[in-house]
Protein backbone atom coordinates (compact mmCIF):
# COMPACT_ATOMS: atom_id res chain seq x y z
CA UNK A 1 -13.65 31.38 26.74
CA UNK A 2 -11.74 33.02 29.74
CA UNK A 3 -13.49 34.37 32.85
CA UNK A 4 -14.04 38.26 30.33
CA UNK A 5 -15.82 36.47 28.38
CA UNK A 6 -13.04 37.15 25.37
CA UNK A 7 -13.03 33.58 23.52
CA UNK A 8 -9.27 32.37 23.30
CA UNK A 9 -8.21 29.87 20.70
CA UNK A 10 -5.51 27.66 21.83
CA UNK A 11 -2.80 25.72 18.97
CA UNK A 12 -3.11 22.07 19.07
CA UNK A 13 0.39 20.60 19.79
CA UNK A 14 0.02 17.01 18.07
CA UNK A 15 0.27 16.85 14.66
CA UNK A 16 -0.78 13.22 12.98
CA UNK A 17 -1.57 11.87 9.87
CA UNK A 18 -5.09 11.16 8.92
CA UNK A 19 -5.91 8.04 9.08
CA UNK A 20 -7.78 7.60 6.18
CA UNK A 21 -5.20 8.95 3.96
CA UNK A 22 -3.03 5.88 5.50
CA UNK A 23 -5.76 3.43 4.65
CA UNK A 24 -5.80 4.93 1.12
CA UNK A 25 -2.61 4.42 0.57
CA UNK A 26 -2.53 0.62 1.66
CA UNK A 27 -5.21 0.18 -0.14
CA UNK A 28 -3.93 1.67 -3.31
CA UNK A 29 -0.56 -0.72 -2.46
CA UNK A 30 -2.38 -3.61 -2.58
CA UNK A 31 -4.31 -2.73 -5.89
CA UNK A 32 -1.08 -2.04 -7.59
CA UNK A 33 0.35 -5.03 -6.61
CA UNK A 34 -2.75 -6.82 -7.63
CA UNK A 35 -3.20 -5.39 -11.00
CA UNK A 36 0.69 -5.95 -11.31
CA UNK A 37 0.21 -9.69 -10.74
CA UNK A 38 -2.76 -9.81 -13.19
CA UNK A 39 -0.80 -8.08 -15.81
CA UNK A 40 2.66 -10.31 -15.55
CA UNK A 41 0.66 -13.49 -14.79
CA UNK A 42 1.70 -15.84 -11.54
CA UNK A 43 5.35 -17.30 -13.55
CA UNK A 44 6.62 -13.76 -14.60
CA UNK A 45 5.82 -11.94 -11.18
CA UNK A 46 7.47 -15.09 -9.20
CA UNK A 47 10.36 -14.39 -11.14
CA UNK A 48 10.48 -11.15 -10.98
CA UNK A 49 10.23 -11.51 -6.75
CA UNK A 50 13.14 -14.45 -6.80
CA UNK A 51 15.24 -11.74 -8.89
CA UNK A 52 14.52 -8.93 -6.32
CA UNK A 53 14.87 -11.72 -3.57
CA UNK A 54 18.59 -12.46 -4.65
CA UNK A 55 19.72 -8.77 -4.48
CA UNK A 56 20.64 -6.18 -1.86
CA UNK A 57 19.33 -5.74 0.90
CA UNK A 58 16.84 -2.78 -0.11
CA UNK A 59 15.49 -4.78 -2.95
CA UNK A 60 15.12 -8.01 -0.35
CA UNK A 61 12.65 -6.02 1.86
CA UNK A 62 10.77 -4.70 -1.65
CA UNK A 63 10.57 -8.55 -2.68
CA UNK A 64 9.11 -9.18 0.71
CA UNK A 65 6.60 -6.10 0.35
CA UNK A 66 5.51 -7.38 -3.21
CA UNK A 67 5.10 -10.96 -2.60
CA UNK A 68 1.86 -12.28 -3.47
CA UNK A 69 -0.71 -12.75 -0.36
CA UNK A 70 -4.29 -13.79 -0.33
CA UNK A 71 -5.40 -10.47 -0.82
CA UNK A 72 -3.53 -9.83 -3.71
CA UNK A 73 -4.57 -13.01 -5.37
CA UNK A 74 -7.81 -12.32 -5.17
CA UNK A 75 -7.48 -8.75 -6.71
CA UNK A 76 -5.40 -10.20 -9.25
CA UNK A 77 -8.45 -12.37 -10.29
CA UNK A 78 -10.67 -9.33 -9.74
CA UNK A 79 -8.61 -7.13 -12.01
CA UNK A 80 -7.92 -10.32 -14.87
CA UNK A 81 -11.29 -9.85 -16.07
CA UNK A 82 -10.67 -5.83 -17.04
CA UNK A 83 -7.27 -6.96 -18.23
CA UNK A 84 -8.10 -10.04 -20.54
């Protein structure tokens, strides 16, 4: 509000991205990769990530997004007993 009392709206400069939608997506990474493993099975995804880890350099830095971590372990055994 101004000093005539006529209420101004001023544009916000910064633009971001929410951070929940960033969360969600990790989140939904991390399930995909999970269910992934549970589908293949621990032999078939390993070989899958030594075949991507063998290739260019685009598919090196997806076999080093997709290789299995604690967290996707443990939603792979999650997600093995909808799968089985």
């Amino acid at each position: 509000m101004d000093r005539s009392g006529l209420i101004t709206i001023q544009p916000t400069t910064r633009v971001r991205l929410p951070q929940l939608t960033l969360l969600s997506v990790l989140c939904g990474f991390f399930v995909f990769k999970g269910c992934l493993l549970a589908a293949l099975g621990d032999s078939v995804y390993a070989e899958k990530l030594a075949l991507l880890d063998a290739g260019t350099v685009v598919e090196r830095i997806g076999a080093f997004a997709m290789q299995s971590d604690p967290l996707t372990t443990l939603i792979a055994s999650l997600a093995r007993t909808f799968i089985a």
